[in-house]
C-alpha atoms as a PDB file:
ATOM      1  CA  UNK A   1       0.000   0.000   0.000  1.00  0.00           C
ATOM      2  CA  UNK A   2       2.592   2.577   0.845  1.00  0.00           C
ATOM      3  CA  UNK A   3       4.255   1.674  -3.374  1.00  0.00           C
ATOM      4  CA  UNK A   4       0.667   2.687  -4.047  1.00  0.00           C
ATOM      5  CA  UNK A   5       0.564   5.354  -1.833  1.00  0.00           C
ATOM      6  CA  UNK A   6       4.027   6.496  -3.645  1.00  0.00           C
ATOM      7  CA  UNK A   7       2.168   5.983  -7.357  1.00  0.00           C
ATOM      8  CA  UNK A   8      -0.584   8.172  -6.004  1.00  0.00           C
ATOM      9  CA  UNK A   9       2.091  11.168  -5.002  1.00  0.00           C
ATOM     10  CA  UNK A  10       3.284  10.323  -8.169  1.00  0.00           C
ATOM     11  CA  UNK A  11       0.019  10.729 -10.138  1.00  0.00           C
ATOM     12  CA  UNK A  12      -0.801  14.128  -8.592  1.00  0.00           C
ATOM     13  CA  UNK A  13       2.893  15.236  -9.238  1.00  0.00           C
ATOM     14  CA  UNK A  14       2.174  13.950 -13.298  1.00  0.00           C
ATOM     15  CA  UNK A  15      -1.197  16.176 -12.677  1.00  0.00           C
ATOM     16  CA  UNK A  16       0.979  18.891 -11.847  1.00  0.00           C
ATOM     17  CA  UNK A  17       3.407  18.618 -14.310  1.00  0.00           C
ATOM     18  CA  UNK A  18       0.422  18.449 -17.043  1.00  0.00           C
ATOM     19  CA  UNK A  19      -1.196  21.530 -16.103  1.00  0.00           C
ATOM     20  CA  UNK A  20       2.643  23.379 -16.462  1.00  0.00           C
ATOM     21  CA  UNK A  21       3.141  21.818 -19.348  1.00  0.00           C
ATOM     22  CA  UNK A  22      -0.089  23.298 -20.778  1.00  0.00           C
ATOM     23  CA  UNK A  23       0.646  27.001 -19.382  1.00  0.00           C
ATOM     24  CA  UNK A  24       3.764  26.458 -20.882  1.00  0.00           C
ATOM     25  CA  UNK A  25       3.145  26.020 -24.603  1.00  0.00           C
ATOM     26  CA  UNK A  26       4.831  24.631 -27.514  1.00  0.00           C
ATOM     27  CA  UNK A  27       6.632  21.331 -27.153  1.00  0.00           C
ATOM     28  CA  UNK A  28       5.907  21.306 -23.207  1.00  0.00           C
ATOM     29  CA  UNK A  29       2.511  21.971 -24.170  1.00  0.00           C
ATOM     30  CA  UNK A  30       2.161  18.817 -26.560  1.00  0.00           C
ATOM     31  CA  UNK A  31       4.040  16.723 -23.976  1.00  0.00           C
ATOM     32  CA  UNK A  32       1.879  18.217 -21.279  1.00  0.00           C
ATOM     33  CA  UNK A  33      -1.314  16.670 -23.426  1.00  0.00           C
ATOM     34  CA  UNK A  34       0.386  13.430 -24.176  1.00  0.00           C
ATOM     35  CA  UNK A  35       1.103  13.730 -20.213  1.00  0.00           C
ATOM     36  CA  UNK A  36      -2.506  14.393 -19.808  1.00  0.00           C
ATOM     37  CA  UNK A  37      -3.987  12.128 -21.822  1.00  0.00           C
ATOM     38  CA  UNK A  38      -1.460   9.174 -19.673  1.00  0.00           C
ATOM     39  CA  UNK A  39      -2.405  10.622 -16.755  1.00  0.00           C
ATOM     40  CA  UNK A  40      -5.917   9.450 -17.588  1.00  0.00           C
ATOM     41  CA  UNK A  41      -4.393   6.048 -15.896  1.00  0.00           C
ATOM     42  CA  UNK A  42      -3.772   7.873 -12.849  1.00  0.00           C
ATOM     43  CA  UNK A  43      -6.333   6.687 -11.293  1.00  0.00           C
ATOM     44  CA  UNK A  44      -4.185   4.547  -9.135  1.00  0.00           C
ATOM     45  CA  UNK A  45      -4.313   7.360  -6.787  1.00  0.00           C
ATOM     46  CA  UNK A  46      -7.611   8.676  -7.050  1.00  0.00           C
ATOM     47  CA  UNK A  47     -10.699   6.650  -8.019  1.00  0.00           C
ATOM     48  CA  UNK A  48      -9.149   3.888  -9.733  1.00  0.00           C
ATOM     49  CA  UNK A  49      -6.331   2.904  -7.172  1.00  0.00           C
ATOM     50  CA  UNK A  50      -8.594  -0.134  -6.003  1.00  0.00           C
ATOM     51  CA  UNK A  51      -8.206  -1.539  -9.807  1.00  0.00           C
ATOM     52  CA  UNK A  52      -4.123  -0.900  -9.978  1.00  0.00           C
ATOM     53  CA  UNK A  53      -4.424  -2.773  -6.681  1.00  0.00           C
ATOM     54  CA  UNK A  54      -6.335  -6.007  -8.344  1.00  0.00           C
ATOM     55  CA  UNK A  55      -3.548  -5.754 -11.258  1.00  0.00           C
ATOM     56  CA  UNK A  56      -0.925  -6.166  -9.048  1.00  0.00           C
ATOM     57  CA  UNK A  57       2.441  -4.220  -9.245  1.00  0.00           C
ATOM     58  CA  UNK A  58       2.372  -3.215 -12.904  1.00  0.00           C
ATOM     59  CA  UNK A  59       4.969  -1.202 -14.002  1.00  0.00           C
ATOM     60  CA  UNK A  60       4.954   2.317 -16.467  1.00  0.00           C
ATOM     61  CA  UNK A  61       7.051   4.499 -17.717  1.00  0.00           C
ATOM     62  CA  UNK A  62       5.639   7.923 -16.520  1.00  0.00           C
ATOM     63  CA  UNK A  63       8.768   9.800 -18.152  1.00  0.00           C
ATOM     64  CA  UNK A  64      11.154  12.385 -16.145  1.00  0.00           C
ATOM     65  CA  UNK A  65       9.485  13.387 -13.251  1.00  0.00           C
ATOM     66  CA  UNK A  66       8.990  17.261 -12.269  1.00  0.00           C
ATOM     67  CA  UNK A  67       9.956  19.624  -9.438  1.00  0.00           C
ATOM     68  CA  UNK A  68       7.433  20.981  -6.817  1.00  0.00           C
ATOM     69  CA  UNK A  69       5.393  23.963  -7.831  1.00  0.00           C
ATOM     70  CA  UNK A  70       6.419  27.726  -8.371  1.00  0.00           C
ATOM     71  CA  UNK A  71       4.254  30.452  -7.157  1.00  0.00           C
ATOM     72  CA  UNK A  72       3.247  33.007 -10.351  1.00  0.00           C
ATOM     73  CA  UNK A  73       2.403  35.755  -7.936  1.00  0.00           C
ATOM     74  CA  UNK A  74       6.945  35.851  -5.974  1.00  0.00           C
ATOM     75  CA  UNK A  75       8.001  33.059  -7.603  1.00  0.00           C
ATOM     76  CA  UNK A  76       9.144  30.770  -5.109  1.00  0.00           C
ATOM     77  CA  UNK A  77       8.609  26.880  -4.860  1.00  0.00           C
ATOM     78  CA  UNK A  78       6.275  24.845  -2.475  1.00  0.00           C
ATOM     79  CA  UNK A  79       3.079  27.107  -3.295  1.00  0.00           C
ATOM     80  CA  UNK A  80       0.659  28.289  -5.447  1.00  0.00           C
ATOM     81  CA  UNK A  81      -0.283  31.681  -6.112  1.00  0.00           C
ATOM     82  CA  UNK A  82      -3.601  31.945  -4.412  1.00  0.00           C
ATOM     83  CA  UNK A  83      -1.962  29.985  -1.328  1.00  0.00           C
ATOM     84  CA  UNK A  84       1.213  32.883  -2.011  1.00  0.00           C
ATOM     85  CA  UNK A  85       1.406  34.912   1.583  1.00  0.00           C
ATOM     86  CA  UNK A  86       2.785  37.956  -0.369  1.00  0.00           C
ATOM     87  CA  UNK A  87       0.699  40.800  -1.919  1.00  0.00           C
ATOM     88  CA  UNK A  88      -0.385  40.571  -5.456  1.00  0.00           C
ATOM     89  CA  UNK A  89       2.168  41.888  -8.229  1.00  0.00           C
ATOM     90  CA  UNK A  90       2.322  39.913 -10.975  1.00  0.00           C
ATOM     91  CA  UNK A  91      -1.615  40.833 -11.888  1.00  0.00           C
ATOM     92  CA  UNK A  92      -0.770  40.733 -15.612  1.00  0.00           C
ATOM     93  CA  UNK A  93      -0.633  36.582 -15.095  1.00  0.00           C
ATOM     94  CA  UNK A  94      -3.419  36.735 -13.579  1.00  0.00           C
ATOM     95  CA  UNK A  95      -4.843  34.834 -10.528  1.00  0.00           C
ATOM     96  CA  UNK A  96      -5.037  31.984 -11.369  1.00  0.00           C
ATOM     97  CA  UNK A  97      -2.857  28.903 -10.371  1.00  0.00           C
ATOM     98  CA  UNK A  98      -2.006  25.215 -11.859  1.00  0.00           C
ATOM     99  CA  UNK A  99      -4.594  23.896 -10.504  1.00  0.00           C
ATOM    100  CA  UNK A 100      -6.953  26.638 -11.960  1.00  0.00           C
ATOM    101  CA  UNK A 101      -8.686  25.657 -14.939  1.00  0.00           C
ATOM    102  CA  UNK A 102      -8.900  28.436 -17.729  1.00  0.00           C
ATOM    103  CA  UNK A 103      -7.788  31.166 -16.215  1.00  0.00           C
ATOM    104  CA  UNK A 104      -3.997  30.462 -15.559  1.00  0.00           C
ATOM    105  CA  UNK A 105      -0.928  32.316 -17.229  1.00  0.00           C
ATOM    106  CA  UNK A 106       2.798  31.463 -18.015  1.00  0.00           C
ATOM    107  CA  UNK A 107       5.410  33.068 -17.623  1.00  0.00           C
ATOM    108  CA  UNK A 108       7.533  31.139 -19.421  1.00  0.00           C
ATOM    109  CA  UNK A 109       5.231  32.183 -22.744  1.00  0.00           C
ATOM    110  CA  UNK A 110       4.409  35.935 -22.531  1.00  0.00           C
ATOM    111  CA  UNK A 111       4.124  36.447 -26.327  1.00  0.00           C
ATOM    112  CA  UNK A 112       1.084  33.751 -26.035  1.00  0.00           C
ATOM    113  CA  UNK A 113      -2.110  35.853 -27.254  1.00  0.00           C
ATOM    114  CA  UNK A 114      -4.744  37.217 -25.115  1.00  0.00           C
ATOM    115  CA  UNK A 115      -8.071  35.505 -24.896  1.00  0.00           C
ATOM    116  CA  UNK A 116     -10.956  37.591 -25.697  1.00  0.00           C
ATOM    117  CA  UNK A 117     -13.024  38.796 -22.788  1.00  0.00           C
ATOM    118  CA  UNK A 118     -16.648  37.550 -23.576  1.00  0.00           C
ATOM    119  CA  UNK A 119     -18.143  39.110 -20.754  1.00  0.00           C
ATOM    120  CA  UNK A 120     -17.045  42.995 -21.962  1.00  0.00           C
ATOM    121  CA  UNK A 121     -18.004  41.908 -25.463  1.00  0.00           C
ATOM    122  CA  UNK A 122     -21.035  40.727 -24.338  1.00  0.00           C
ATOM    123  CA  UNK A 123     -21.663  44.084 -22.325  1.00  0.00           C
ATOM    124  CA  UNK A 124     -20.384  46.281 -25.111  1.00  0.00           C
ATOM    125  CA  UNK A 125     -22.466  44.601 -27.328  1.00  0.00           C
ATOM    126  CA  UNK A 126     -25.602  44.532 -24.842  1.00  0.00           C
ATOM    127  CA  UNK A 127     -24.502  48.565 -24.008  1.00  0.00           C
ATOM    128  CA  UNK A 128     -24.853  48.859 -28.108  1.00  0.00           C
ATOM    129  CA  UNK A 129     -28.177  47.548 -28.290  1.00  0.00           C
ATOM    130  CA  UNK A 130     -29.470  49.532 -25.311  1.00  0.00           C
ATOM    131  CA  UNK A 131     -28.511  52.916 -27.004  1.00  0.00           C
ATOM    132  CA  UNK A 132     -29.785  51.837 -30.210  1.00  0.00           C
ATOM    133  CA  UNK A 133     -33.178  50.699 -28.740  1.00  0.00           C
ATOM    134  CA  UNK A 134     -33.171  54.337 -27.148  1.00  0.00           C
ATOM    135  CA  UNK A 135     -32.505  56.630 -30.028  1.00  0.00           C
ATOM    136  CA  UNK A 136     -35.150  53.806 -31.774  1.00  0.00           C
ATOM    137  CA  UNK A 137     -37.972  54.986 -28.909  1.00  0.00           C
ATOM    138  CA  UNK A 138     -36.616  58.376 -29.369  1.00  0.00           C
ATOM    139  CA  UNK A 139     -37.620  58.592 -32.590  1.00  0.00           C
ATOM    140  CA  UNK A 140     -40.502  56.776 -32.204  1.00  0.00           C
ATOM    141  CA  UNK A 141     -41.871  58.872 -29.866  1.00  0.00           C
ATOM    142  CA  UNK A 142     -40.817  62.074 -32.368  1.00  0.00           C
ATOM    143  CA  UNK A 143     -42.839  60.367 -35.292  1.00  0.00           C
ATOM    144  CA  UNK A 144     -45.799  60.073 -32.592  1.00  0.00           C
ATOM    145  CA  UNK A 145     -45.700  64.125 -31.319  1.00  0.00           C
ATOM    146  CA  UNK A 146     -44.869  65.043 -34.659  1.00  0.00           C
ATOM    147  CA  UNK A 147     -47.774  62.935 -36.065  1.00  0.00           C
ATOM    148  CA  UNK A 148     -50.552  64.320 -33.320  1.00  0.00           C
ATOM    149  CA  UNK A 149     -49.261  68.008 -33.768  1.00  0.00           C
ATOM    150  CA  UNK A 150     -49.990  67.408 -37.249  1.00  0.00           C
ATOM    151  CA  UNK A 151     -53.688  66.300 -37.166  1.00  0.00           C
ATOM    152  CA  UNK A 152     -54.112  69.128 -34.403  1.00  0.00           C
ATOM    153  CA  UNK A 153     -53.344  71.430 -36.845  1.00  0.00           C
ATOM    154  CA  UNK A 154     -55.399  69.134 -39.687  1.00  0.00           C
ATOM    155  CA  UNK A 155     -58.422  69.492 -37.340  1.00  0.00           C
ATOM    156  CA  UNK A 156     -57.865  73.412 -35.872  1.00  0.00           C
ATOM    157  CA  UNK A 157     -57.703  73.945 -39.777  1.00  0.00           C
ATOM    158  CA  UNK A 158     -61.140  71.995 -40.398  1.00  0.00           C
ATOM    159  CA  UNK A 159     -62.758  73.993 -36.990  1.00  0.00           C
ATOM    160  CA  UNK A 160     -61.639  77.216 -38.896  1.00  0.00           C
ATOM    161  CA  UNK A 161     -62.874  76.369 -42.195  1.00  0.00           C
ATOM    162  CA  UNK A 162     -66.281  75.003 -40.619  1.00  0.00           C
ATOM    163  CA  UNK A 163     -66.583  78.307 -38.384  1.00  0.00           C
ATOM    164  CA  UNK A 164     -66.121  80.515 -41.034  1.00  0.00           C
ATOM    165  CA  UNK A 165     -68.555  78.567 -43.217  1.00  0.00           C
ATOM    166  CA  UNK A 166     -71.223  79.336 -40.562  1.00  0.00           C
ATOM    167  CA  UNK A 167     -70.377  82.515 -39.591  1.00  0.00           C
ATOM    168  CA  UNK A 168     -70.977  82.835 -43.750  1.00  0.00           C
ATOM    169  CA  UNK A 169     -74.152  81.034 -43.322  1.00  0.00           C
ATOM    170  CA  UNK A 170     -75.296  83.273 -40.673  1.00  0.00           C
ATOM    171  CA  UNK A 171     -74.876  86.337 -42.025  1.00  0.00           C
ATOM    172  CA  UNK A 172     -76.524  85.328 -45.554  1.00  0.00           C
ATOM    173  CA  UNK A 173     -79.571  84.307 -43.213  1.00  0.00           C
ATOM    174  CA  UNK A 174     -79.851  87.575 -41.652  1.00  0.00           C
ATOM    175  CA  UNK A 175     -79.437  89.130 -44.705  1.00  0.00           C
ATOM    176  CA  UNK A 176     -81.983  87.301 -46.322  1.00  0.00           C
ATOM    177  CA  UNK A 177     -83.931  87.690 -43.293  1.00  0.00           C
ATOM    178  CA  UNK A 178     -83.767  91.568 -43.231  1.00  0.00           C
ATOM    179  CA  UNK A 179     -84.600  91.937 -47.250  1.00  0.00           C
ATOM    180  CA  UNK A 180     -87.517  89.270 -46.862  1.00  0.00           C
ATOM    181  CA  UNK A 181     -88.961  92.027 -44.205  1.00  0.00           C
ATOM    182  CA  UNK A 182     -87.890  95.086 -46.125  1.00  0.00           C
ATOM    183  CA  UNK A 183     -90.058  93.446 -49.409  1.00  0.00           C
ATOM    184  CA  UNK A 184     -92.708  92.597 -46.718  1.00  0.00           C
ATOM    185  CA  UNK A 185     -92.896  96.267 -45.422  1.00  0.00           C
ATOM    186  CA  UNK A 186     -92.579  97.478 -48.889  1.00  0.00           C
ATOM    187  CA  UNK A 187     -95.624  95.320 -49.810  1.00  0.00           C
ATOM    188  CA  UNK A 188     -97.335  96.477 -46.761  1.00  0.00           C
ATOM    189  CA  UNK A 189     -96.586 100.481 -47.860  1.00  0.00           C
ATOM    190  CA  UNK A 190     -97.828  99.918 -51.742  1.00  0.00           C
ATOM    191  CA  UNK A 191    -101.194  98.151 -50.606  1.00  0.00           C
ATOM    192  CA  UNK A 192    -101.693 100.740 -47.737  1.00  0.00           C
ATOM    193  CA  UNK A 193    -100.699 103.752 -50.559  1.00  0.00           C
ATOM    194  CA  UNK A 194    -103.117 101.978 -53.138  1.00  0.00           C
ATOM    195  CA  UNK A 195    -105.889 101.762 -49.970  1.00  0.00           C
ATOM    196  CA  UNK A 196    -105.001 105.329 -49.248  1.00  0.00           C
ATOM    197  CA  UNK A 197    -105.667 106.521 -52.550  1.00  0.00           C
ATOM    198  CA  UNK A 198    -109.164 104.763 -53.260  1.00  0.00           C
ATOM    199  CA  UNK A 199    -110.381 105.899 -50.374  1.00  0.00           C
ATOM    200  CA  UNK A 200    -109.237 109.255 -50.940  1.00  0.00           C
ATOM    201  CA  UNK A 201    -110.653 109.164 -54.666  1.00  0.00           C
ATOM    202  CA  UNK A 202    -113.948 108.511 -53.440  1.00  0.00           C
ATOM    203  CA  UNK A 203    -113.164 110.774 -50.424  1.00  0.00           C
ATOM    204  CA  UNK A 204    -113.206 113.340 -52.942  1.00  0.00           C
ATOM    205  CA  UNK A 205    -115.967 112.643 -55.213  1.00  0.00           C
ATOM    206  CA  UNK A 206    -118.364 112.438 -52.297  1.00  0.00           C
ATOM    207  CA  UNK A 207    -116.796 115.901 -51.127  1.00  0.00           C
ATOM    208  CA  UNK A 208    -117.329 117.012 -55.272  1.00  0.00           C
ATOM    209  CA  UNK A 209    -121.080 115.824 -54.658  1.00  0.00           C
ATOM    210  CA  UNK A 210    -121.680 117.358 -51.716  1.00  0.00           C
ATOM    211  CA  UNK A 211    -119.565 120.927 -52.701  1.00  0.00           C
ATOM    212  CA  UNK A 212    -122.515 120.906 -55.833  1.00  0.00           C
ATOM    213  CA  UNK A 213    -125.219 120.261 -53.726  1.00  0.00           C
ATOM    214  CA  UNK A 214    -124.152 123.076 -51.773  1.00  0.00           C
ATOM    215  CA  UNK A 215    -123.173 125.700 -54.457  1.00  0.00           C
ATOM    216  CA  UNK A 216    -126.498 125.286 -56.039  1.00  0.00           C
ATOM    217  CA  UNK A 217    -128.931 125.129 -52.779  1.00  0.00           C
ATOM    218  CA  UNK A 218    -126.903 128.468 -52.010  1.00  0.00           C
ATOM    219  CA  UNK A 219    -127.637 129.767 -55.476  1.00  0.00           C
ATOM    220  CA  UNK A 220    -131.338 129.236 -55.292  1.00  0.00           C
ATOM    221  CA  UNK A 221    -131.471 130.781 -52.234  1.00  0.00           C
ATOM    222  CA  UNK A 222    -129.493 134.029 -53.588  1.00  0.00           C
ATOM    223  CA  UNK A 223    -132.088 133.752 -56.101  1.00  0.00           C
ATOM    224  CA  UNK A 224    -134.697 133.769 -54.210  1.00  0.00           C
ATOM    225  CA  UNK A 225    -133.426 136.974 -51.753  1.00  0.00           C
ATOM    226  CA  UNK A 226    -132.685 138.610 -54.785  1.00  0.00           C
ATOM    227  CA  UNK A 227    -136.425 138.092 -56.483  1.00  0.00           C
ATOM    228  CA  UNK A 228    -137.873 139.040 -53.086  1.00  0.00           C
ATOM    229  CA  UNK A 229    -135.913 142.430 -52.875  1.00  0.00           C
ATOM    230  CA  UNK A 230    -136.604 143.494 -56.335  1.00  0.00           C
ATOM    231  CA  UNK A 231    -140.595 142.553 -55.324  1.00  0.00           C
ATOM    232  CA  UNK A 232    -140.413 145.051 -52.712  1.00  0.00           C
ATOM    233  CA  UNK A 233    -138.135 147.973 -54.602  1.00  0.00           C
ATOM    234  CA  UNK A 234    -140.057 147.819 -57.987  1.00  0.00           C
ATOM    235  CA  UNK A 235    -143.627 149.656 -58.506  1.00  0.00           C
ATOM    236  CA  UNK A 236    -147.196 147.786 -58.361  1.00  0.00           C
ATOM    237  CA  UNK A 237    -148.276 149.672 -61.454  1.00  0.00           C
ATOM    238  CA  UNK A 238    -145.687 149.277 -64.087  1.00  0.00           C
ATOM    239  CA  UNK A 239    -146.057 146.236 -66.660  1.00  0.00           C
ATOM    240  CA  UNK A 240    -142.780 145.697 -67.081  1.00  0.00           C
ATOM    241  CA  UNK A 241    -141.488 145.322 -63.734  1.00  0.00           C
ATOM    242  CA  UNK A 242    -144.612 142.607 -63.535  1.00  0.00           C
ATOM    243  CA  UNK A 243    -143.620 140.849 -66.624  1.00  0.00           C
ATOM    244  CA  UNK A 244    -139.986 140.531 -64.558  1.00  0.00           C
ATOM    245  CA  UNK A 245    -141.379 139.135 -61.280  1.00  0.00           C
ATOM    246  CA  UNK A 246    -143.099 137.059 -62.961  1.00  0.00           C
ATOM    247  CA  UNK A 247    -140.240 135.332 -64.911  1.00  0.00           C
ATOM    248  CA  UNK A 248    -138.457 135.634 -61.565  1.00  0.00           C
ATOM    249  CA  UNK A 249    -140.904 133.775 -59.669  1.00  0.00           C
ATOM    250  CA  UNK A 250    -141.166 130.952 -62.398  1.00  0.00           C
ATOM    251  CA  UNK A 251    -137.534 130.623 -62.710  1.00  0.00           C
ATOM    252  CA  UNK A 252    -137.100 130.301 -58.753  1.00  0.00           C
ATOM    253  CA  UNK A 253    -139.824 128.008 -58.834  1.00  0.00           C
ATOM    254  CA  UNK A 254    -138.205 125.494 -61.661  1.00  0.00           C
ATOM    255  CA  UNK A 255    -134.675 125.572 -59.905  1.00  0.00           C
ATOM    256  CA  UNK A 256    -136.582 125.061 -56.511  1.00  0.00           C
ATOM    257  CA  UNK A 257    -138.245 121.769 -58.176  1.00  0.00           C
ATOM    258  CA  UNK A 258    -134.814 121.007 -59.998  1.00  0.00           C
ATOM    259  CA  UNK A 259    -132.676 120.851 -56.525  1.00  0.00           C
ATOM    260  CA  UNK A 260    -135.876 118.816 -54.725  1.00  0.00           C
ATOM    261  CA  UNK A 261    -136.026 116.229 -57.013  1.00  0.00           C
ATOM    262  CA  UNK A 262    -132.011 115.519 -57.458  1.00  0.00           C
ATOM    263  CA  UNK A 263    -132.516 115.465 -53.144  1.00  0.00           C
ATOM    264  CA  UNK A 264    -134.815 112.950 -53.848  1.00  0.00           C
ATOM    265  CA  UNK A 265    -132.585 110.880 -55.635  1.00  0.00           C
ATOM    266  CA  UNK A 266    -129.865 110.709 -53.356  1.00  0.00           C
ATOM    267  CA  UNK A 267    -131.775 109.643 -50.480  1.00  0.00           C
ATOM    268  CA  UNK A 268    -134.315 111.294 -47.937  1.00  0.00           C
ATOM    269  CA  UNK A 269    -134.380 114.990 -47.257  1.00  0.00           C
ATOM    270  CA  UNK A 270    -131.763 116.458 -44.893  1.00  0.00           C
ATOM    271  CA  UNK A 271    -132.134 119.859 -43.319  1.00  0.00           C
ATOM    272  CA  UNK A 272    -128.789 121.461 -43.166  1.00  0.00           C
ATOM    273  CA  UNK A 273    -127.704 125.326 -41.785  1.00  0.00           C
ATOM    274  CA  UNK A 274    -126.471 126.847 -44.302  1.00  0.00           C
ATOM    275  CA  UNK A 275    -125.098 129.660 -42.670  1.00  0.00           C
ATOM    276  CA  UNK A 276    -121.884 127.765 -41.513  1.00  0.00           C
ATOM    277  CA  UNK A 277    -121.308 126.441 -45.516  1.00  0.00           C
ATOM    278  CA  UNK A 278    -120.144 129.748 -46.210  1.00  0.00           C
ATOM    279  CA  UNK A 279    -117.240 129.200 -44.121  1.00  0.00           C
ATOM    280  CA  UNK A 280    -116.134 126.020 -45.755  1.00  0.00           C
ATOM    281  CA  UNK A 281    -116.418 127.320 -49.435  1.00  0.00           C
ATOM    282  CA  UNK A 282    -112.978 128.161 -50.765  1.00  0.00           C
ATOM    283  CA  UNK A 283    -112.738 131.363 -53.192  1.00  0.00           C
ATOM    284  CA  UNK A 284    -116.252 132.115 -53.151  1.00  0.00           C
ATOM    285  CA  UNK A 285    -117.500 135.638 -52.586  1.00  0.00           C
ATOM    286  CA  UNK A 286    -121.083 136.500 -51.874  1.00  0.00           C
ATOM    287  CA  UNK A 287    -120.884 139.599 -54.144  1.00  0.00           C
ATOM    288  CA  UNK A 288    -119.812 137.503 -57.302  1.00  0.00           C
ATOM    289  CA  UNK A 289    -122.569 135.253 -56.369  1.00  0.00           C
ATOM    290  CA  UNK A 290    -125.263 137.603 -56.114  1.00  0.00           C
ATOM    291  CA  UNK A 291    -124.246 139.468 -59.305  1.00  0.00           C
ATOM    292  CA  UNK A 292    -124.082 136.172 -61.312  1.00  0.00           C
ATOM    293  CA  UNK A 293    -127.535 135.030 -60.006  1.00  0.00           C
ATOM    294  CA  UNK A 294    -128.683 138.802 -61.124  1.00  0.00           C
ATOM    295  CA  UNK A 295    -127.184 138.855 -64.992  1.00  0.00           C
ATOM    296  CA  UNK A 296    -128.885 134.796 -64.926  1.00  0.00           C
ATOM    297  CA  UNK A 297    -132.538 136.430 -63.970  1.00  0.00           C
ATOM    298  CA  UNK A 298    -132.406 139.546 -66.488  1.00  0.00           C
END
């Protein structure tokens, strides 16, 4: 058990030795693999030691067998660098040791090229995306103002246009309005003119009829003073002043029968003054009436 015991120090010194190999590079790193891939026997110390028991002492050639470790971080033997007691300096080869998978340097191999760091790339790239999705929203939401600024205007325009069409529509109503009531009143005006002047027309052919009626009952009573004076004045015992009260009397009695019998006609008999005619004759003087009757009777 304690050969064994040896072959599994040995194993995890090959393990070692692999993983330096591999930070090494070039033809360390290709006999680190071909290390690696014997080590997959090493077992003997690990999971598989019961089987290199059952086989008995079989012997391998494991090839020239490595020193103990060397710390990245001061660069002495015995430790790793995350075991290393001494502050970090060597933070270019990062921290990672030989037993760290992926993230272990070399020293040995400094011209060996950089991996790329996913996880910036990946943040860049996300960063990227999150500024393009931005100015995308920005403009977005500048399409979207721009586009409701322009139908506000689109329908303050149409509210214009629609106000002024009824303001026009109002306007042409009262207008309408006002010159349907000015022809009404105009209307009204003619048939109360036309009204006006029938009424007046027959106004004044009553006032004709009457004015006759009068002028000639005031003539035959002119006629009749006038006979009566010239009774009285002229002599009993002269024939011709006879033969002239005579004619007088039959004249006044003709025109008394004319101006009865035109009464009659008209309608019944009215008994006027006539005194108070005289006042509502125009132009009419009593002297020019008396000597008009006087030439008629001679």
């Amino acid at each position: 058990m304690a050969g064994h015991g040896d072959q599994r120090d040995y194993g995890g010194s090959s393990h070692d030795h692999g993983w330096s190999g591999r930070d090494q590079g070039g033809s360390e790193r290709e006999y680190g693999g071909r290390h690696r891939g014997y080590d997959s026997d090493r077992g003997y110390g690990s999971d598989r030691g019961l089987i290199g028991e059952r086989q008995g002492d079989r012997q391998y050639d494991r090839g020239p067998r490595r020193g103990p470790p060397t710390c990245f971080n001061c660069g002495e033997p015995m430790h790793y660098a995350n075991q290393c007691p001494h502050p970090q300096k060597n933070l270019k080869f990062g921290r990672g040791s030989a037993g760290d998978f992926g993230e272990s340097s070399s020293l040995s191999g400094p011209d060996r090229p950089k991996r790329p760091q996913q996880g910036d790339e990946l943040e860049s790239k996300v960063t990227e995306i999150g500024r393009s999705v931005a100015v995308v929203c920005q403009y977005v939401e500048m399409e979207q103002q721009k586009k409701i600024a322009k139908e506000r205007r689109k329908a303050e325009k149409k509210e214009a246009v629609r106000r002024a069409a009824a303001e026009r529509a109002k306007v042409e109503l009262k207008k309408k309005k006002k010159e349907a009531k000015a022809l009404k009143d105009a209307e009204q005006k003619e048939e109360m003119r036309k009204c006006l002047d029938i009424r007046m027309a027959l106004r004044v052919g009553e006032l004709r009829d009457e004015v006759r009626e009068d002028v000639r009952d005031a003539i035959g009573w002119l006629c009749t003073v006038v006979a009566r004076g010239k009774q009285k004045v002229a002599p009993s015992g002269s024939p011709a002043n006879s033969a002239s009260s005579s004619d007088t009397e039959e004249l006044n009695l003709q025109t008394r029968d004319l101006c009865r019998t035109e009464k009659r006609k008209r309608g019944p008999e009215v008994y006027l003054r006539i005194v108070p005619r005289w006042n509502y004759l125009p132009n009419i003087h009593l002297v020019g009436l008396v000597d008009r009757a006087t030439r008629c009777v001679e």
